[in-house]
Protein backbone atom coordinates (compact mmCIF):
# COMPACT_ATOMS: atom_id res chain seq x y z
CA UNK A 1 250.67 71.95 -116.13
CA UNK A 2 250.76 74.59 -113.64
CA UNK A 3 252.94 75.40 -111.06
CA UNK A 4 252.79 73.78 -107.88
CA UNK A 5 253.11 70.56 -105.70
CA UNK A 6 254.38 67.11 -108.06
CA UNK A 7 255.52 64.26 -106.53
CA UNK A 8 254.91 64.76 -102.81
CA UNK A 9 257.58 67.85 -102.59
CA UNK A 10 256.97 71.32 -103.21
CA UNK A 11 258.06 71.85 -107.25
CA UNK A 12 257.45 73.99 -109.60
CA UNK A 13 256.57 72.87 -113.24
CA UNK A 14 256.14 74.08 -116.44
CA UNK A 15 255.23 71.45 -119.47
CA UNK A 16 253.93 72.46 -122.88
CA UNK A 17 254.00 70.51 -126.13
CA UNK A 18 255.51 72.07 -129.09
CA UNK A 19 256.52 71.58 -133.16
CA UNK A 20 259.75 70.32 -134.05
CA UNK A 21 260.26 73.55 -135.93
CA UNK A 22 259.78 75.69 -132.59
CA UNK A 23 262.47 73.77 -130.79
CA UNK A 24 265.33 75.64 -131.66
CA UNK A 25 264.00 78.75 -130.92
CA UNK A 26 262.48 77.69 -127.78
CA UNK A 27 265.61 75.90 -126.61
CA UNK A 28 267.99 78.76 -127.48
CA UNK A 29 265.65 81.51 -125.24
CA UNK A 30 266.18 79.88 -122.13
CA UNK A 31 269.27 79.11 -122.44
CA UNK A 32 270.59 83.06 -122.70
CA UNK A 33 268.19 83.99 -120.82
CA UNK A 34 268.93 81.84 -118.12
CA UNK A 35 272.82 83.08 -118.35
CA UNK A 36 271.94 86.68 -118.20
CA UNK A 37 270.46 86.29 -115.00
CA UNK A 38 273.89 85.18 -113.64
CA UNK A 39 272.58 80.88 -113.89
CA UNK A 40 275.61 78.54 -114.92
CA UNK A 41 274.53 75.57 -117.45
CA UNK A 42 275.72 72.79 -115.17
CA UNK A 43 275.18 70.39 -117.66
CA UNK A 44 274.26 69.77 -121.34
CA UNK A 45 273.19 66.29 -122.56
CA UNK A 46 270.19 64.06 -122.82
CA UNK A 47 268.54 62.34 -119.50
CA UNK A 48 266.69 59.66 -118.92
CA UNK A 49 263.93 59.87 -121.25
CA UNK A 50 265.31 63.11 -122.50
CA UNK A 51 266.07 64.26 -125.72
CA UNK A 52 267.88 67.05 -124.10
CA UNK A 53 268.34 68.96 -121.04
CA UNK A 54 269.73 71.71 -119.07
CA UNK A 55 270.49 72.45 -115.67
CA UNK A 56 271.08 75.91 -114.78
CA UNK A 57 272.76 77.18 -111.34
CA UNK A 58 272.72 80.17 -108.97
CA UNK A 59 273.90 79.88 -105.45
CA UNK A 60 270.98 77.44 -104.25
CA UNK A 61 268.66 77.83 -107.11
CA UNK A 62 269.02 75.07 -109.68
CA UNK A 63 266.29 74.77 -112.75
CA UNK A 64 265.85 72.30 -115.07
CA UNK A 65 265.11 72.43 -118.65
CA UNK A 66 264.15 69.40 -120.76
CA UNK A 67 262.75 67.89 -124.22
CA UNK A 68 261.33 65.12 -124.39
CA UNK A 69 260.39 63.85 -128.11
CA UNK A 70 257.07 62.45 -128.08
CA UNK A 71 256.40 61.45 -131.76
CA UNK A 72 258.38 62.57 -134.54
CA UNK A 73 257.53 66.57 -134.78
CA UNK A 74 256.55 66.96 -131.46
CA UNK A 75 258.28 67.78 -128.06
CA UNK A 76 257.42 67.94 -124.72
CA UNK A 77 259.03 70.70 -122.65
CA UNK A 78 259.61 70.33 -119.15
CA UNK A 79 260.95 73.04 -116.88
CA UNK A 80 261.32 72.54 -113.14
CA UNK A 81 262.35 73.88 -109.76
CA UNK A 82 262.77 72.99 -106.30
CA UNK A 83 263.05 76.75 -105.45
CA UNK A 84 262.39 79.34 -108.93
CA UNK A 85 259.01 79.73 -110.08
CA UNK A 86 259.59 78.49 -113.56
CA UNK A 87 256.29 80.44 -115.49
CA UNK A 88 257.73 83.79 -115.04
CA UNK A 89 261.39 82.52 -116.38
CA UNK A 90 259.65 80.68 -119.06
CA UNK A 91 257.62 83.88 -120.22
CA UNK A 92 260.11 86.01 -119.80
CA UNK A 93 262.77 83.73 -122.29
CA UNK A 94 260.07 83.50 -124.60
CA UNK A 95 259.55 87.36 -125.12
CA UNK A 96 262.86 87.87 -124.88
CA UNK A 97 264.19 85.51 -127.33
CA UNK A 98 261.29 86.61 -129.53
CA UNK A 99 262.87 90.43 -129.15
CA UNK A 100 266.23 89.21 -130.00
CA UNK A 101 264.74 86.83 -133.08
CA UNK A 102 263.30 90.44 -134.72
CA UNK A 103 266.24 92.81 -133.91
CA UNK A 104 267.89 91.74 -137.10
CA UNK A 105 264.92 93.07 -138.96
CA UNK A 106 264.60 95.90 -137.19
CA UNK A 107 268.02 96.74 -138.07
CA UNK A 108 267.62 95.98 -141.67
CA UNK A 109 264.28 98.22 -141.55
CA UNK A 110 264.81 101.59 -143.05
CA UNK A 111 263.69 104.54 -141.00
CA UNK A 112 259.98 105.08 -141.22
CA UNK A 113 256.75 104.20 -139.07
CA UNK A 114 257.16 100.07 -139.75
CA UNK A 115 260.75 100.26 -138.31
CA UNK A 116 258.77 102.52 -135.40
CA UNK A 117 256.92 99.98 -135.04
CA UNK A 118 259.22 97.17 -134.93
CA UNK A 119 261.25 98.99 -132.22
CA UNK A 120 258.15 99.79 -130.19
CA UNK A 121 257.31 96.30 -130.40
CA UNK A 122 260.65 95.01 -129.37
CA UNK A 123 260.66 97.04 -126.45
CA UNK A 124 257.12 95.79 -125.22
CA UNK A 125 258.33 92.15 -125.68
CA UNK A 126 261.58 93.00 -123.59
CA UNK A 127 259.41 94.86 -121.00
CA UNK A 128 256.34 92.45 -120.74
CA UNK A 129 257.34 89.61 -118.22
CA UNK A 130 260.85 91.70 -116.83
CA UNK A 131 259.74 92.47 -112.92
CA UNK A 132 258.58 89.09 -112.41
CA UNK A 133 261.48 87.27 -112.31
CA UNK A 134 263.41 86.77 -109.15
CA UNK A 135 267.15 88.35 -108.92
CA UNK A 136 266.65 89.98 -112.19
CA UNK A 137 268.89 93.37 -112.68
């Protein structure tokens, strides 16, 4: 769903439908990303609905970060916002965490062009979606 109006109020959404097996790695990304940009997790633990959730706080800015299970290997993902546009954050996790997933084997890479290549590709994840997000350092 893309960003904009829901529910009468302007929101901003972000809903995708992933594999069980993507989950933790999905649900991780956020999460640290979300805390390097200086957001508090204001709460852990399922909602209504919810197989689990996260609120994350900055001065006025809260976002919202759920799963919902909708069958056994699939999840619904729903990220929302009164006041953060929620794509960039949610692109910018996902590179991010992806970056972080293949540093270990980057590390464990002896020098040569494929650990070149890793690291080149590690920094293009890290780089991709960066400027977009609001109050980013």
């Amino acid at each position: 769903m893309p960003e904009g109006r829901r529910g009468g109020s302007m929101a901003y959404t972000y809903e995708a439908v992933i594999p069980s097996d993507g989950l933790d790695l999905f649900e991780e990304a956020p999460c640290r990303y979300m805390e390097s940009l200086s957001f508090a997790r204001m709460s852990i633990g399922g909602r209504l609905g919810a197989q689990t959730s996260h609120e994350f706080r900055r001065d006025d800015e809260l976002v919202s970060l759920s799963f919902i299970g909708t069958g056994q290997t699939y999840f619904r993902v729903v990220v929302d916002s009164e006041s953060v546009p929620v794509v960039p954050v949610v692109l910018d996790a996902l590179t991010a965490g992806v970056a972080d997933f293949l540093e270990p084997f980057w590390e464990a890479t002896p020098d040569g062009p494929s650990r070149e290549s890793l690291s080149s590709l590690i920094r293009e994840l890290r780089d991709k979606f960066g400027r977009a997000v609001p109050g980013q350092a």
